[in-house]
Protein backbone atom coordinates (compact mmCIF):
# COMPACT_ATOMS: atom_id res chain seq x y z
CA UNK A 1 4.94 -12.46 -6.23
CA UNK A 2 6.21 -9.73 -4.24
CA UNK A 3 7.51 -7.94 -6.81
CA UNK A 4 4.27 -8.47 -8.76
CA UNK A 5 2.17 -6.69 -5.84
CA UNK A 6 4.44 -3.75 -5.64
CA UNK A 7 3.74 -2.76 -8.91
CA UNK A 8 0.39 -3.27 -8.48
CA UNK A 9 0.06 -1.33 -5.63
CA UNK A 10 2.17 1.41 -6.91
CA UNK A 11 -0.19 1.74 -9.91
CA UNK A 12 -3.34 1.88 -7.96
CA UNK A 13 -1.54 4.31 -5.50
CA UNK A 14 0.23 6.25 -8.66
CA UNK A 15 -3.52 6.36 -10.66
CA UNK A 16 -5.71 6.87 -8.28
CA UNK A 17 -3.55 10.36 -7.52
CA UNK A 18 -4.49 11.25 -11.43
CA UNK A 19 -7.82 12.56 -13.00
CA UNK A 20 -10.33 9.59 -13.45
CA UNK A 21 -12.10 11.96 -16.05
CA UNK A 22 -11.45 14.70 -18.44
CA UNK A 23 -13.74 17.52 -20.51
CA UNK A 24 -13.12 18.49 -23.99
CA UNK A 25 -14.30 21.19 -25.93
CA UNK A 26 -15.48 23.79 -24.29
CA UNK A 27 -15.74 22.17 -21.22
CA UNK A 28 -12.39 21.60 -21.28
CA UNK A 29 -11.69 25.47 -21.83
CA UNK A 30 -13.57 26.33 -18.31
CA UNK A 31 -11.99 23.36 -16.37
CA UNK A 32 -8.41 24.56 -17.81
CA UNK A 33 -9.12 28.32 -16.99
CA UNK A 34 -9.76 27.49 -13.24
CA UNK A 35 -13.21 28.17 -13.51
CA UNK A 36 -13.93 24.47 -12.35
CA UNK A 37 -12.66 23.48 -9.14
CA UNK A 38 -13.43 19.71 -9.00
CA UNK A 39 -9.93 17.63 -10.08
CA UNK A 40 -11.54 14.29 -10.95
CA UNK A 41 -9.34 12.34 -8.65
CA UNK A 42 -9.60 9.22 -6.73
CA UNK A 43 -8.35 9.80 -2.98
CA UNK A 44 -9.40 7.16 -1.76
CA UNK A 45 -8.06 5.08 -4.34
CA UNK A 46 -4.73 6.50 -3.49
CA UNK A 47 -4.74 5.81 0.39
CA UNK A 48 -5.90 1.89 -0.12
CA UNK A 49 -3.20 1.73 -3.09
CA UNK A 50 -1.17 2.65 -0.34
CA UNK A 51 -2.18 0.90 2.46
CA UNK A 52 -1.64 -2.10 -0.43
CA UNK A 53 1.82 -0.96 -0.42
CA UNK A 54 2.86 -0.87 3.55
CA UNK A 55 1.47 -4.61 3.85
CA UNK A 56 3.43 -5.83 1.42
CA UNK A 57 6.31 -4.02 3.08
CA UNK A 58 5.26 -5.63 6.20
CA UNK A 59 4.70 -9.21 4.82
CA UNK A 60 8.08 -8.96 3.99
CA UNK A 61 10.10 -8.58 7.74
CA UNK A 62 6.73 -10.71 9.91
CA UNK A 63 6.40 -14.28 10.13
CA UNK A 64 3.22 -16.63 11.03
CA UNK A 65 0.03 -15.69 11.61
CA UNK A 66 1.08 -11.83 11.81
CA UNK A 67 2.22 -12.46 8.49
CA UNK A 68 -1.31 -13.96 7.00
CA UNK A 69 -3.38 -11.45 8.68
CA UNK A 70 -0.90 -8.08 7.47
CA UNK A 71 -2.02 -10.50 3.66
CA UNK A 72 -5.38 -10.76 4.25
CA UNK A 73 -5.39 -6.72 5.41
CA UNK A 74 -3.66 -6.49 1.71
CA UNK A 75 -6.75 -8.40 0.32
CA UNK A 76 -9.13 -6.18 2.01
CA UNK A 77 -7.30 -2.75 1.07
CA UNK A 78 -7.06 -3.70 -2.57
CA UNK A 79 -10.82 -5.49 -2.38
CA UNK A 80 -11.93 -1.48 -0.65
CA UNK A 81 -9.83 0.06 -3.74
CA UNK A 82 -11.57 -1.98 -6.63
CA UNK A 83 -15.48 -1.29 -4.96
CA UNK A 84 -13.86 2.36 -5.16
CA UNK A 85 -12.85 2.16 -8.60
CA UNK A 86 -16.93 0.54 -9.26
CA UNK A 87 -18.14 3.41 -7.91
CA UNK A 88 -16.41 6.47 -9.80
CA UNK A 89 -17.32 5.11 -12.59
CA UNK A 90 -20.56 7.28 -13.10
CA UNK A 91 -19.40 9.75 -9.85
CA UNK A 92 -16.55 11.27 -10.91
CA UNK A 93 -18.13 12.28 -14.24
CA UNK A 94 -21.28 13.28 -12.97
CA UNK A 95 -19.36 15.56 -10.54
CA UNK A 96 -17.38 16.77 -13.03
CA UNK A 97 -20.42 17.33 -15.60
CA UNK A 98 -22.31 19.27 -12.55
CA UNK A 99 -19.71 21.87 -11.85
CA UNK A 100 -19.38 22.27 -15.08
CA UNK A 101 -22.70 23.47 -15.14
CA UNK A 102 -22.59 25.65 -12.29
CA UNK A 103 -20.05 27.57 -14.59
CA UNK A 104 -22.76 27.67 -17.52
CA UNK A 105 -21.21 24.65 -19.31
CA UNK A 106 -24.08 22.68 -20.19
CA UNK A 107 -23.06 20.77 -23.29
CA UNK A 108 -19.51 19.03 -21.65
CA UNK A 109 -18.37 16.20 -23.51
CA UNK A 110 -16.82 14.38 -20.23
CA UNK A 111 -15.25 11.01 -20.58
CA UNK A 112 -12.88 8.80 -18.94
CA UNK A 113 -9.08 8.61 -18.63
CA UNK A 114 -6.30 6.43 -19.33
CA UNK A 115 -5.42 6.81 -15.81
CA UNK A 116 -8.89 5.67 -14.63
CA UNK A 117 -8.51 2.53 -16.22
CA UNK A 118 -5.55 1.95 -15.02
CA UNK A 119 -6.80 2.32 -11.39
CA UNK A 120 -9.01 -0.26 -12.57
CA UNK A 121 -6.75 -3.12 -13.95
CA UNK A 122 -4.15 -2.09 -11.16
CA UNK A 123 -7.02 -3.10 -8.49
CA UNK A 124 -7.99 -6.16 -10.18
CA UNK A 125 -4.37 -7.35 -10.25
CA UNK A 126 -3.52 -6.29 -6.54
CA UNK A 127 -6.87 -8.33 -5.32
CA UNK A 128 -5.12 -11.44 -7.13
CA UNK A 129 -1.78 -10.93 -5.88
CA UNK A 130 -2.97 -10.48 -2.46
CA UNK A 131 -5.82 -13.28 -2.36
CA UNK A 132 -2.42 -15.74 -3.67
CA UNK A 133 0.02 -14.04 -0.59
CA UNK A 134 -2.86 -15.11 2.02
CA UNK A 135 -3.02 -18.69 0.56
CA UNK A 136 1.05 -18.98 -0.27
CA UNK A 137 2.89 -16.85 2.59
CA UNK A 138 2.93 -20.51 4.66
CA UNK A 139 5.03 -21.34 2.74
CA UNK A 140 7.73 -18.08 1.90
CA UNK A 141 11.00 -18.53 3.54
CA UNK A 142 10.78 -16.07 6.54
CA UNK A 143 13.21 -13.80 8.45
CA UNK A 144 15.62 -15.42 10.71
CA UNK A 145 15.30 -14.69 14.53
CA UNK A 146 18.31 -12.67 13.82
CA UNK A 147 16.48 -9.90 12.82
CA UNK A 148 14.47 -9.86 15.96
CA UNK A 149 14.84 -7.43 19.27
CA UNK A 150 17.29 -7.71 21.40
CA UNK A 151 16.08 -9.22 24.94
CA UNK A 152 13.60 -11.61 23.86
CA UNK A 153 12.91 -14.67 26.03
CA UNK A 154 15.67 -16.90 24.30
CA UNK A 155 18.50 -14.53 24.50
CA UNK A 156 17.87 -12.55 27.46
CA UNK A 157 20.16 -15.27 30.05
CA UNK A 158 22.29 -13.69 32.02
CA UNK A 159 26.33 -14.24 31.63
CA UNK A 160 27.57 -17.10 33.57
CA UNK A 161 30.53 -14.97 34.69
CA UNK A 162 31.25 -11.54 35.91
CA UNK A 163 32.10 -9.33 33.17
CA UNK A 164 35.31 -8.31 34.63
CA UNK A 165 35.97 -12.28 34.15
CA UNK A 166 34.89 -12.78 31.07
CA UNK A 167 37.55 -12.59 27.65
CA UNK A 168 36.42 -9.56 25.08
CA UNK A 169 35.42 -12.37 22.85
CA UNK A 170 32.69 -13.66 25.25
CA UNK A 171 31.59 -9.81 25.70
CA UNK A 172 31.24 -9.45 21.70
CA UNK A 173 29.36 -12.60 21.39
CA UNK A 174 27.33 -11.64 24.43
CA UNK A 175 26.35 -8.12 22.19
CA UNK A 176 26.07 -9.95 18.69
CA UNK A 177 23.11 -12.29 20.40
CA UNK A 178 21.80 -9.37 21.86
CA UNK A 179 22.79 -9.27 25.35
CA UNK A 180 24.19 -7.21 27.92
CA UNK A 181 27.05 -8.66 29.19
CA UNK A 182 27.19 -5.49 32.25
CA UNK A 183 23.81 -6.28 33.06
């Protein structure tokens, strides 16, 4: 499932980064030549893709509630990049079709790319991998407390003994769980 978002992610993050819509003809000509400065690209796209990305990344090292609300911020990101996706559907070619005509371009045969569509199916599959995380992460196997700070409330006792008293071995375990054994 992880694994599965990733990719999704990446491809939303990846397409949205590419142009959405291309000329050909001559309208092609004046967008290669420079005379055309709109790129056709999705930004915003790109930042949800990977906003997509860092809560998976985060899903992965939280547990418990942090860990259903990073999913559901997945959900929303990816839900943000699909209404964005929607919307360049008639903007980015419009935008592309009026500064072509600021350039005297008036007959531009402007259509969509492969990359656009991509965008697309990479959104729709991110939504469903993220709506699945918020109703399965319950039940992932999490971290261990291992993994956590040192000093939290359950390892932050103090030694029994001076440490001039204690053996090295008590001082090692007393760093392994996280503790100061000069404190």
């Amino acid at each position: 499932m992880v694994l599965l978002g990733l990719v999704a992610g990446g491809l939303v993050a990846v397409a949205g980064d590419q142009p959405a819509a291309d000329a050909s003809g001559r309208a092609a000509r004046a967008a290669a030549g420079g005379f055309v400065t709109y790129d056709a690209h999705l930004p915003l796209v790109t930042a949800l893709g990977l906003v997509v990305l860092a809560c998976w990344g985060v899903v992965l090292v939280t547990r418990g509630r942090v860990r259903r609300a990073v999913a559901a911020l997945g959900v929303l990101a990816s839900g943000g990049a699909l209404v964005a996706v929607v919307m360049a559907w008639s903007a980015v070619p419009d935008q592309l079709r009026a500064d072509l005509a600021e350039v005297g371009v008036t007959d531009a045969g402007i259509g969509h790319t492969l990359w656009y569509f991509a965008a697309g199916i990479g959104t729709l599959l991110s939504v469903g991998v993220t709506v699945l995380a918020v109703a399965w992460v319950p039940d992932w196997p999490e971290m261990g407390t291992r993994y956590d700070a040192p000093g939290t409330a359950a390892s932050s006792t103090p030694p029994a003994r001076e440490p001039e008293e204690q053996t090295s071995l008590d001082l090692w375990k007393a760093l392994d769980e996280g503790r100061d054994p000069t404190a």
